[in-house]
PDB file of N, CA and C in Angstrom:
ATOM      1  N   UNK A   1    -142.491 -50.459  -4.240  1.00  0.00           N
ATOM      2  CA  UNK A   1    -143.200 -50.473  -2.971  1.00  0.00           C
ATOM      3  C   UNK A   1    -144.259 -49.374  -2.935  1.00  0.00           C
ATOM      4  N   UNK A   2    -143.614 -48.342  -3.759  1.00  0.00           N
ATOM      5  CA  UNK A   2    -145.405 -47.555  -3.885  1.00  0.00           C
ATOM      6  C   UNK A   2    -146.124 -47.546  -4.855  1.00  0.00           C
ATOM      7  N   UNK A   3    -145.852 -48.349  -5.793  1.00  0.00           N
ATOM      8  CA  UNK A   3    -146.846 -48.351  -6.847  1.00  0.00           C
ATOM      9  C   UNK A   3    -148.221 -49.719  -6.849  1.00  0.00           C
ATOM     10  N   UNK A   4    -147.394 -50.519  -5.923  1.00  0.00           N
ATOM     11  CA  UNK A   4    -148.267 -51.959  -5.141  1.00  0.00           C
ATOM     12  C   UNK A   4    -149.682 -50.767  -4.892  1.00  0.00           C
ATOM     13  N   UNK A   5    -149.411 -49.936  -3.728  1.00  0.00           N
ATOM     14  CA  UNK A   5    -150.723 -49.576  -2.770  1.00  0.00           C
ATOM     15  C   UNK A   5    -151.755 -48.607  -4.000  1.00  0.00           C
ATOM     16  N   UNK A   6    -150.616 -47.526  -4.615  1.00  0.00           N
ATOM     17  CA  UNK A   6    -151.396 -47.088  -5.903  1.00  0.00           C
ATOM     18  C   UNK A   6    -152.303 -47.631  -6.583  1.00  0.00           C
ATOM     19  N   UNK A   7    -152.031 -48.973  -7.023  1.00  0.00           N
ATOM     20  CA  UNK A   7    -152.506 -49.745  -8.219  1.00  0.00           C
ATOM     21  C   UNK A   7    -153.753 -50.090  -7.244  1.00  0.00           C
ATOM     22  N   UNK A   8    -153.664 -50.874  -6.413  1.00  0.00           N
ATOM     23  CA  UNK A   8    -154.401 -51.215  -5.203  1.00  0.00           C
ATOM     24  C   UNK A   8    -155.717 -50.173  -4.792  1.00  0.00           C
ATOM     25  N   UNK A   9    -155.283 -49.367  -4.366  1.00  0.00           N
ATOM     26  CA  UNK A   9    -156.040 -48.208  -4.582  1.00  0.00           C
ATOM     27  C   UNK A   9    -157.273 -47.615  -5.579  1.00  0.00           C
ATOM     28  N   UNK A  10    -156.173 -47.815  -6.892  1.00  0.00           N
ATOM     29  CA  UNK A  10    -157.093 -47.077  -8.018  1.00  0.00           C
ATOM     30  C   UNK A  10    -157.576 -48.592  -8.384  1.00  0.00           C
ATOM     31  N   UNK A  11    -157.423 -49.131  -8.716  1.00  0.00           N
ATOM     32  CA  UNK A  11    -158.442 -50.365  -8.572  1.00  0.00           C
ATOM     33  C   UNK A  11    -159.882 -50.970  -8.398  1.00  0.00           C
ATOM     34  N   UNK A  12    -159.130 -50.918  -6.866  1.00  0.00           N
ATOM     35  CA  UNK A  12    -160.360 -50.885  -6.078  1.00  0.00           C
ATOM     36  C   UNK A  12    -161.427 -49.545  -6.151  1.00  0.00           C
ATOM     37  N   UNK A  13    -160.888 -48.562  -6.558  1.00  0.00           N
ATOM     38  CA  UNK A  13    -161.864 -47.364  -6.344  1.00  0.00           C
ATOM     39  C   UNK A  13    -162.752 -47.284  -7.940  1.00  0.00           C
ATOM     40  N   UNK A  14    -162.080 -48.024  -8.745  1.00  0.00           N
ATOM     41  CA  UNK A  14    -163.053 -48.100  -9.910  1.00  0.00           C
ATOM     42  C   UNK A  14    -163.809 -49.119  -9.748  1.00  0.00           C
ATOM     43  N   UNK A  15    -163.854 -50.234  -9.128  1.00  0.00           N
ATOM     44  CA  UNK A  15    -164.467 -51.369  -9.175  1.00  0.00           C
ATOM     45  C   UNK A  15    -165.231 -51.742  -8.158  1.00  0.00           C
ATOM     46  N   UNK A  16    -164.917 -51.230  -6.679  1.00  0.00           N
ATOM     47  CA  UNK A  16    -165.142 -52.140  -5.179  1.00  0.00           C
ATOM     48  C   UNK A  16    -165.985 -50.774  -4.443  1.00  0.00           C
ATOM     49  N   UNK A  17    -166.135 -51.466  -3.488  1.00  0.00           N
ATOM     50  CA  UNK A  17    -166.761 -50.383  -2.436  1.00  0.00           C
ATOM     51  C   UNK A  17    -165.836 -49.348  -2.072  1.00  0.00           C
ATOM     52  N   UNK A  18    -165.982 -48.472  -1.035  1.00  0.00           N
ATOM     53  CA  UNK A  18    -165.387 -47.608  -0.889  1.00  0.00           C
ATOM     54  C   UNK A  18    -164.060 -48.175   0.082  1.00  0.00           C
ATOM     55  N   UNK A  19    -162.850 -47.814   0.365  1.00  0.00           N
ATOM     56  CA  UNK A  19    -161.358 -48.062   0.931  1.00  0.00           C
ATOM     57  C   UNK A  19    -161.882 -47.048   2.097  1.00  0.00           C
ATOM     58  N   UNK A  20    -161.735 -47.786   3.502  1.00  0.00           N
ATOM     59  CA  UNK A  20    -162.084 -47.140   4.612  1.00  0.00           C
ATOM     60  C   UNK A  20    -160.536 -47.568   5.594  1.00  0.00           C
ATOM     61  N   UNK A  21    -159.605 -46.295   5.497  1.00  0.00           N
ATOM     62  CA  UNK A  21    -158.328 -46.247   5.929  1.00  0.00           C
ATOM     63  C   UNK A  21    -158.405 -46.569   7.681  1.00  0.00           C
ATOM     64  N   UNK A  22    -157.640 -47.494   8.165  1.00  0.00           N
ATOM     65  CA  UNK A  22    -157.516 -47.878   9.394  1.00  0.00           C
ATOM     66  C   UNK A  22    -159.291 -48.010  10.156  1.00  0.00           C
ATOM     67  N   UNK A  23    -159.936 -48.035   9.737  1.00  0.00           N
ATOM     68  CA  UNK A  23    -161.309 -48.110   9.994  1.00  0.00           C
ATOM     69  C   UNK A  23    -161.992 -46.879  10.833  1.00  0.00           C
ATOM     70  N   UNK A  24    -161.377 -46.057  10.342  1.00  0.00           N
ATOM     71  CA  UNK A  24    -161.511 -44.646  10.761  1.00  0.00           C
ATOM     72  C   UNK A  24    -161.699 -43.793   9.248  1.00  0.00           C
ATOM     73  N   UNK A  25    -161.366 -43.170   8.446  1.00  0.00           N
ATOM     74  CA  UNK A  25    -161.211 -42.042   7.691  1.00  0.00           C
ATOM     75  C   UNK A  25    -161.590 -43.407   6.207  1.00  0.00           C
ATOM     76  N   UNK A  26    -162.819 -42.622   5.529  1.00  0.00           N
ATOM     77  CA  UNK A  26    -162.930 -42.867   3.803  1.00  0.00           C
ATOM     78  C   UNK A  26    -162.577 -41.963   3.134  1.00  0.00           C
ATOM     79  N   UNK A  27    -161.820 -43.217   2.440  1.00  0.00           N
ATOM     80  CA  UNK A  27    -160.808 -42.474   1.435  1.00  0.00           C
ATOM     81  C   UNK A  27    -161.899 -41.963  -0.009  1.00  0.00           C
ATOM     82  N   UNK A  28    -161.608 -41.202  -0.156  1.00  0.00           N
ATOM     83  CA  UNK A  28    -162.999 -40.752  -1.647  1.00  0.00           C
ATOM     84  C   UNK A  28    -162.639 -42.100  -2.815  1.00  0.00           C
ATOM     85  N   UNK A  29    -163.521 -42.228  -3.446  1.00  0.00           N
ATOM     86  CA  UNK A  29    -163.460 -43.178  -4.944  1.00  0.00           C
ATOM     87  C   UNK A  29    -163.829 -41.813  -6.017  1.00  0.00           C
ATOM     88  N   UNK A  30    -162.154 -41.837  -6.584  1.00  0.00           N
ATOM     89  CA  UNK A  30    -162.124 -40.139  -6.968  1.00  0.00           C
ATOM     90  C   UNK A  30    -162.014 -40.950  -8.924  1.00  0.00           C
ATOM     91  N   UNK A  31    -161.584 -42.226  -9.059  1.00  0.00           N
ATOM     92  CA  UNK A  31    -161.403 -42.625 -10.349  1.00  0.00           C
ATOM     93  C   UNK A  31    -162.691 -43.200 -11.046  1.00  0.00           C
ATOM     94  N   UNK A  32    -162.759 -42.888 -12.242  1.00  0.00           N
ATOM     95  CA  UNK A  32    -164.040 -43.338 -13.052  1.00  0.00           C
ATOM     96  C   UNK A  32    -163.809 -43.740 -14.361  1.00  0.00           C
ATOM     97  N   UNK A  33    -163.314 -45.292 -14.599  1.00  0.00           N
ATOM     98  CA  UNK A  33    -163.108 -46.171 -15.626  1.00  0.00           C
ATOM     99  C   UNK A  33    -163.889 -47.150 -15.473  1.00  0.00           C
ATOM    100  N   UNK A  34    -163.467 -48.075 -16.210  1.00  0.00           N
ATOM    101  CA  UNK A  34    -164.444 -49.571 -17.058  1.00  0.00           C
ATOM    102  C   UNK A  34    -164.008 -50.514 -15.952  1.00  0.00           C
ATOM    103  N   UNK A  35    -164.516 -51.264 -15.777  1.00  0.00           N
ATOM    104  CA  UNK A  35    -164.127 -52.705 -15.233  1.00  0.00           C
ATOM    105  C   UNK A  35    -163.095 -53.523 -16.087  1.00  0.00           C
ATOM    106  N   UNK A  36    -162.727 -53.432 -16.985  1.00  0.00           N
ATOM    107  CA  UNK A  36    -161.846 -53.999 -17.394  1.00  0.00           C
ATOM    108  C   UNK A  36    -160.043 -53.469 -17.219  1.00  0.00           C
ATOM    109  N   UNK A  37    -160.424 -51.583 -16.638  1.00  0.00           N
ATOM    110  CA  UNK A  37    -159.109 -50.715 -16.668  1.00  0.00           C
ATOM    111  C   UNK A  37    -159.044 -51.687 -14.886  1.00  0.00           C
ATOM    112  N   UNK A  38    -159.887 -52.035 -14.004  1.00  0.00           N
ATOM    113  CA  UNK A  38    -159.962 -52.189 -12.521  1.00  0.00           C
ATOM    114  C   UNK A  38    -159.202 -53.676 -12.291  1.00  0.00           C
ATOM    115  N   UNK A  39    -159.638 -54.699 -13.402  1.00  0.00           N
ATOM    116  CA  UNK A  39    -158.467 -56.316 -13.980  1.00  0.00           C
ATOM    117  C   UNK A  39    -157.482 -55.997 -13.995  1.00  0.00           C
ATOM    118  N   UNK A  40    -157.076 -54.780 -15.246  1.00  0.00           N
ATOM    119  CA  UNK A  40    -155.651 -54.622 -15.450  1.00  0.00           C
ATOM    120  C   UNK A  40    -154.795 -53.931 -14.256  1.00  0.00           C
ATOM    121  N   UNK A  41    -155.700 -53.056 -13.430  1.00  0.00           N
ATOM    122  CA  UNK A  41    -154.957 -52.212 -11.964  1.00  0.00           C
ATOM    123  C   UNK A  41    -154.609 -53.433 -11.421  1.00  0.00           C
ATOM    124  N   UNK A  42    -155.553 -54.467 -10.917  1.00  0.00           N
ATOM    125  CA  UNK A  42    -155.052 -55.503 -10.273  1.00  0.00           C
ATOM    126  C   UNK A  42    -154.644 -56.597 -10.767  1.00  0.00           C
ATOM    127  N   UNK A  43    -153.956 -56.984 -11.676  1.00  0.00           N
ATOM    128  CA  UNK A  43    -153.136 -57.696 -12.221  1.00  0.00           C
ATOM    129  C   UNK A  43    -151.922 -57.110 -11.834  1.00  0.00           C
ATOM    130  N   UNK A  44    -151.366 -55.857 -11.774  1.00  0.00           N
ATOM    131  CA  UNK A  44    -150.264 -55.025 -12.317  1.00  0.00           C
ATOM    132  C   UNK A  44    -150.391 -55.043 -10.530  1.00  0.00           C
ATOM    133  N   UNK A  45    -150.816 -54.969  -9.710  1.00  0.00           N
ATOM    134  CA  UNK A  45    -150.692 -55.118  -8.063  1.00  0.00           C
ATOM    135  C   UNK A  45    -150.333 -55.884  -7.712  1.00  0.00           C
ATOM    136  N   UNK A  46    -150.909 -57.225  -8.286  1.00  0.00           N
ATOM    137  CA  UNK A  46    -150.988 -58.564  -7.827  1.00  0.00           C
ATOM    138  C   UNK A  46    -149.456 -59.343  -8.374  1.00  0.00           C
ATOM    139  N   UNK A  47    -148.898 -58.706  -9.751  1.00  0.00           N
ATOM    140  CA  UNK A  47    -148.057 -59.007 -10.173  1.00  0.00           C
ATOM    141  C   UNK A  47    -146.566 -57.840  -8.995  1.00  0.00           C
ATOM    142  N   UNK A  48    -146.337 -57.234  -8.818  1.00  0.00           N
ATOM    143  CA  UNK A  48    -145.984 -56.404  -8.718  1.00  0.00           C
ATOM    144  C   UNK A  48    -145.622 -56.828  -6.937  1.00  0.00           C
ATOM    145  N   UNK A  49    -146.784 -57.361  -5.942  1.00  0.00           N
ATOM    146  CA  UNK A  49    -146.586 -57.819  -5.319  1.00  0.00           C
ATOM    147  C   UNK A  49    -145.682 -59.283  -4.726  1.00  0.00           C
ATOM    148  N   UNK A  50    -146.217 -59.867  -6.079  1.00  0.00           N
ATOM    149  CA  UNK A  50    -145.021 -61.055  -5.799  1.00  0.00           C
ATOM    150  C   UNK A  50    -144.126 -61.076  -6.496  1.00  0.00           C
ATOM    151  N   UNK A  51    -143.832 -60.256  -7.263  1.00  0.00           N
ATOM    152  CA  UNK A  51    -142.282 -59.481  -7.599  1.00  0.00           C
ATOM    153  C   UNK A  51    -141.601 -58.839  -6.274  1.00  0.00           C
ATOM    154  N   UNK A  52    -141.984 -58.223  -5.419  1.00  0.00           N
ATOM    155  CA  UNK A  52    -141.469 -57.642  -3.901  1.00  0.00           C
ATOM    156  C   UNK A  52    -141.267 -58.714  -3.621  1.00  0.00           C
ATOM    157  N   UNK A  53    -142.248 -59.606  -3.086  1.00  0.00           N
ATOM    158  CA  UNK A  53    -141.986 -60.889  -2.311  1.00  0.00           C
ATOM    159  C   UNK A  53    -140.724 -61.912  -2.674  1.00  0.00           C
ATOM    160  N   UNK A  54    -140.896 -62.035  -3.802  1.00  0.00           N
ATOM    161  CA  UNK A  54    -139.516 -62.697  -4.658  1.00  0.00           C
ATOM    162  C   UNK A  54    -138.167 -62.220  -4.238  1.00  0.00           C
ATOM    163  N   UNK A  55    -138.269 -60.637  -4.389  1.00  0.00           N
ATOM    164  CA  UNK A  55    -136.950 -59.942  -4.189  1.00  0.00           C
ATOM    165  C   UNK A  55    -136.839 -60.195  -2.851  1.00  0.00           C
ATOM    166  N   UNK A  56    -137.682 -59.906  -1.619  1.00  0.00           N
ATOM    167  CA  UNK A  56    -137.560 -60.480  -0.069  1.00  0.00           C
ATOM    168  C   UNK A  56    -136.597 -61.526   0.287  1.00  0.00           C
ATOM    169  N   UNK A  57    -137.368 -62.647  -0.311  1.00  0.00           N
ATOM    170  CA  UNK A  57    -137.283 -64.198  -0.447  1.00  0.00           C
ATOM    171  C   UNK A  57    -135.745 -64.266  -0.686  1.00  0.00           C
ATOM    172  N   UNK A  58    -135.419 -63.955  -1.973  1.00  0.00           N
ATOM    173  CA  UNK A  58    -134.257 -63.842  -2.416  1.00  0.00           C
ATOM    174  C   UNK A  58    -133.115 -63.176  -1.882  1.00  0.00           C
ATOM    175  N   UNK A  59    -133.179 -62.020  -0.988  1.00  0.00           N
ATOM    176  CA  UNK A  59    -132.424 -61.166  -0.501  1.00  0.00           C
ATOM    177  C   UNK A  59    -132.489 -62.208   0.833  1.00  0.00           C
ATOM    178  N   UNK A  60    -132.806 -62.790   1.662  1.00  0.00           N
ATOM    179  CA  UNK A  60    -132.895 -63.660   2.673  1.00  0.00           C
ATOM    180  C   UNK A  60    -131.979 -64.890   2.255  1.00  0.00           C
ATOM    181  N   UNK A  61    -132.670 -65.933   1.157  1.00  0.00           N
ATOM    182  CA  UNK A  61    -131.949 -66.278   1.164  1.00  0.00           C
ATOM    183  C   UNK A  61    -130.210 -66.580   0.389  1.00  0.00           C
ATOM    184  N   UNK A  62    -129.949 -65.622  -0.004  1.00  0.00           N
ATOM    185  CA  UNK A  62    -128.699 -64.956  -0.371  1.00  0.00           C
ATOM    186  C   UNK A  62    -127.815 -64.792   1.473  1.00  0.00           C
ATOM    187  N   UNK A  63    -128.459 -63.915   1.815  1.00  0.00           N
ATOM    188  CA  UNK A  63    -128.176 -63.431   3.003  1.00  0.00           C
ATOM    189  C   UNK A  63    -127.774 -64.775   4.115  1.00  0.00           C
ATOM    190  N   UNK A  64    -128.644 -65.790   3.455  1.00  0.00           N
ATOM    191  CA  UNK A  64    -128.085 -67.288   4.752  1.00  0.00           C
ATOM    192  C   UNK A  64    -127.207 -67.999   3.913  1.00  0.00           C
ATOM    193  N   UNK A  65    -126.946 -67.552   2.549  1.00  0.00           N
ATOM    194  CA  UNK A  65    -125.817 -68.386   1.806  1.00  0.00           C
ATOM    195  C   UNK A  65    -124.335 -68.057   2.203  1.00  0.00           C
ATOM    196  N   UNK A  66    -124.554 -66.382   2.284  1.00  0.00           N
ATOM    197  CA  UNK A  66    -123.426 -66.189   3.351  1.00  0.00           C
ATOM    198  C   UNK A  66    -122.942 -66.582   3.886  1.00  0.00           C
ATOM    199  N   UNK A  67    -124.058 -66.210   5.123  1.00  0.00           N
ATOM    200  CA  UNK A  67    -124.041 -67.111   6.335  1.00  0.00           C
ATOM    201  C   UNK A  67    -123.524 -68.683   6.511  1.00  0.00           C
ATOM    202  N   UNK A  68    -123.951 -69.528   5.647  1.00  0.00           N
ATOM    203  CA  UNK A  68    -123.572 -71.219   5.516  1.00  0.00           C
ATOM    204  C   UNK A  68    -121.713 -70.952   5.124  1.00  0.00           C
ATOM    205  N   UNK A  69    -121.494 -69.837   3.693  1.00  0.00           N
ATOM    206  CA  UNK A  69    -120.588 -69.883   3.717  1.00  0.00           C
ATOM    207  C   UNK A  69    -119.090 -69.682   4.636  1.00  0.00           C
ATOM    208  N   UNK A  70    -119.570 -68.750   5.769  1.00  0.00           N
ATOM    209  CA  UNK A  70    -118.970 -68.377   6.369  1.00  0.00           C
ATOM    210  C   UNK A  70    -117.525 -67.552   5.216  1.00  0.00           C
ATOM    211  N   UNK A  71    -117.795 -66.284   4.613  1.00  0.00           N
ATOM    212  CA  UNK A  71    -116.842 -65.825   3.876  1.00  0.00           C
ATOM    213  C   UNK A  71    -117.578 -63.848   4.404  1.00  0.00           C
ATOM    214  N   UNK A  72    -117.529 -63.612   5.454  1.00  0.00           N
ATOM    215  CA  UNK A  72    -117.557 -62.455   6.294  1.00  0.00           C
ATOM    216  C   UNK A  72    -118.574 -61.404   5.544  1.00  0.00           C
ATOM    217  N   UNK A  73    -119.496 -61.450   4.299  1.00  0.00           N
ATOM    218  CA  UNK A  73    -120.376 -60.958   4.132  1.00  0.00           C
ATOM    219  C   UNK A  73    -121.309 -60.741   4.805  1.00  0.00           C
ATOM    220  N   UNK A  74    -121.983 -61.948   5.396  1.00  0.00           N
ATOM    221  CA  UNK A  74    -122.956 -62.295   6.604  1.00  0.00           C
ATOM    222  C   UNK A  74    -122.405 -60.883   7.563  1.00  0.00           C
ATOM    223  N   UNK A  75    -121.322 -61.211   8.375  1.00  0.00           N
ATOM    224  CA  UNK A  75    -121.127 -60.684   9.462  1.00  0.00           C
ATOM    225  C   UNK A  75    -121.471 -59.032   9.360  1.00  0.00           C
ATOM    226  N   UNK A  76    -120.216 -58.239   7.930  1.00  0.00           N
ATOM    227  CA  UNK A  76    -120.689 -57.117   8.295  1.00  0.00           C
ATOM    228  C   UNK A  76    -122.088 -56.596   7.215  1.00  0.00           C
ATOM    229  N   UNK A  77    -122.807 -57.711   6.939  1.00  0.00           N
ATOM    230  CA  UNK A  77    -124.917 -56.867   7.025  1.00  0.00           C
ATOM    231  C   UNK A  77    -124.734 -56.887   8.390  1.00  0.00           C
ATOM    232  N   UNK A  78    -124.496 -57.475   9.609  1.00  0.00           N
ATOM    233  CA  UNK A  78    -125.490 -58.157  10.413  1.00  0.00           C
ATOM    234  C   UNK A  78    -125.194 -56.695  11.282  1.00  0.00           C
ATOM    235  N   UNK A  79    -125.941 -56.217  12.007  1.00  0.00           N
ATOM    236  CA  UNK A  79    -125.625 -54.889  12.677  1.00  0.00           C
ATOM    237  C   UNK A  79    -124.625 -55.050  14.329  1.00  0.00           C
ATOM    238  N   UNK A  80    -124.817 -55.950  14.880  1.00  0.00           N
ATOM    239  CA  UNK A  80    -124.249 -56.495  16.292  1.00  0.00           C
ATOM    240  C   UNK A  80    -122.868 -57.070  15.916  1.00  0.00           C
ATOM    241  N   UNK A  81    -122.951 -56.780  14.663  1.00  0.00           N
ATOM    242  CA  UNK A  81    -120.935 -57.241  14.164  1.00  0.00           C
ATOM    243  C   UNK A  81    -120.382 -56.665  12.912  1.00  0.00           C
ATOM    244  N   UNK A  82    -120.884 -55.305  12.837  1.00  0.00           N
ATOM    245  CA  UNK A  82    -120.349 -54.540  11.668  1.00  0.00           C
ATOM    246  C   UNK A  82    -118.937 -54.038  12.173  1.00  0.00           C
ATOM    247  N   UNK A  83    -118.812 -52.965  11.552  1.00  0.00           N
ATOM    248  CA  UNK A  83    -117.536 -52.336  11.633  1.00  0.00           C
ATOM    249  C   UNK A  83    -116.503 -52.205  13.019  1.00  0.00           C
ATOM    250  N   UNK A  84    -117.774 -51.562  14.541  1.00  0.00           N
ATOM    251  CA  UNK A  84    -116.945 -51.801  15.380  1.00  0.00           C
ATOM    252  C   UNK A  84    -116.272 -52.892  15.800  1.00  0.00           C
ATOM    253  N   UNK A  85    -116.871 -54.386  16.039  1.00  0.00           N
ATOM    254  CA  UNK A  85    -115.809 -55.419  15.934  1.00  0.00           C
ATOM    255  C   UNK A  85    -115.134 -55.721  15.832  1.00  0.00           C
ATOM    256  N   UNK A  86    -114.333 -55.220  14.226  1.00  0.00           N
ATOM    257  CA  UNK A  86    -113.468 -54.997  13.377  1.00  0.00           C
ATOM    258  C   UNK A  86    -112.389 -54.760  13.522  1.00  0.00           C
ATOM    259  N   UNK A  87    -112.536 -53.624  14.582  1.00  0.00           N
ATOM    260  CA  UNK A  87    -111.268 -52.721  15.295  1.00  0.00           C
ATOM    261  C   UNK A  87    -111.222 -51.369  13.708  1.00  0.00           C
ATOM    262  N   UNK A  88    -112.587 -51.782  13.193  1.00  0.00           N
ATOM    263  CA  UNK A  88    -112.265 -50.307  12.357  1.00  0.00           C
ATOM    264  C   UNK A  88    -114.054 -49.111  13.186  1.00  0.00           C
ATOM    265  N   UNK A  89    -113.563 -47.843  12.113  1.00  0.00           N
ATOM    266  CA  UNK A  89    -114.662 -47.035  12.600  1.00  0.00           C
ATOM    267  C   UNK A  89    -113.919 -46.719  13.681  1.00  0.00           C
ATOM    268  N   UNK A  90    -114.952 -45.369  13.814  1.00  0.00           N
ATOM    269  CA  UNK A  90    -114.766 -44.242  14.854  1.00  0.00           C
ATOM    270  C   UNK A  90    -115.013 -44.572  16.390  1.00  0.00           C
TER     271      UNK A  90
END
């Protein structure tokens, strides 16, 4: 999760215009490589990103397989039916 905005970042700062943060504050373009190092930054972003997304995806739906199963995994992730419920915990 922080190497997405990194890559993103240095990237763009070798290749693109300048990264203007919340549309307030420019960020400097402090890196000075080839256009070809600025492909490989964003490949390695772009890849990297839907690697997160995958793991999301996957952690969801895991999380409703539970759930379908009804075998009490579901319940204590879910925060409104963890432990106190239980009659355990403080």
């Amino acid at each position: 999760m922080i190497a997405i905005p990194l890559l993103g970042y240095g990237a763009t700062s070798i290749c693109c215009a300048p990264i203007v943060w919340m549309g307030v504050y420019e960020i400097p373009l402090t890196i000075d490589a080839s256009e070809d190092t600025a492909k490989l930054l964003f490949s390695w972003h772009a890849g990297l990103a839907w690697a997160l997304a995958l793991i999301v995806v996957g952690h969801i739906l895991a999380a409703l397989w539970h759930r379908h199963r009804q075998d009490g995994i579901f319940q204590r992730m879910w925060p409104s039916q963890g432990a106190s419920s239980s009659g355990e915990g403080g």
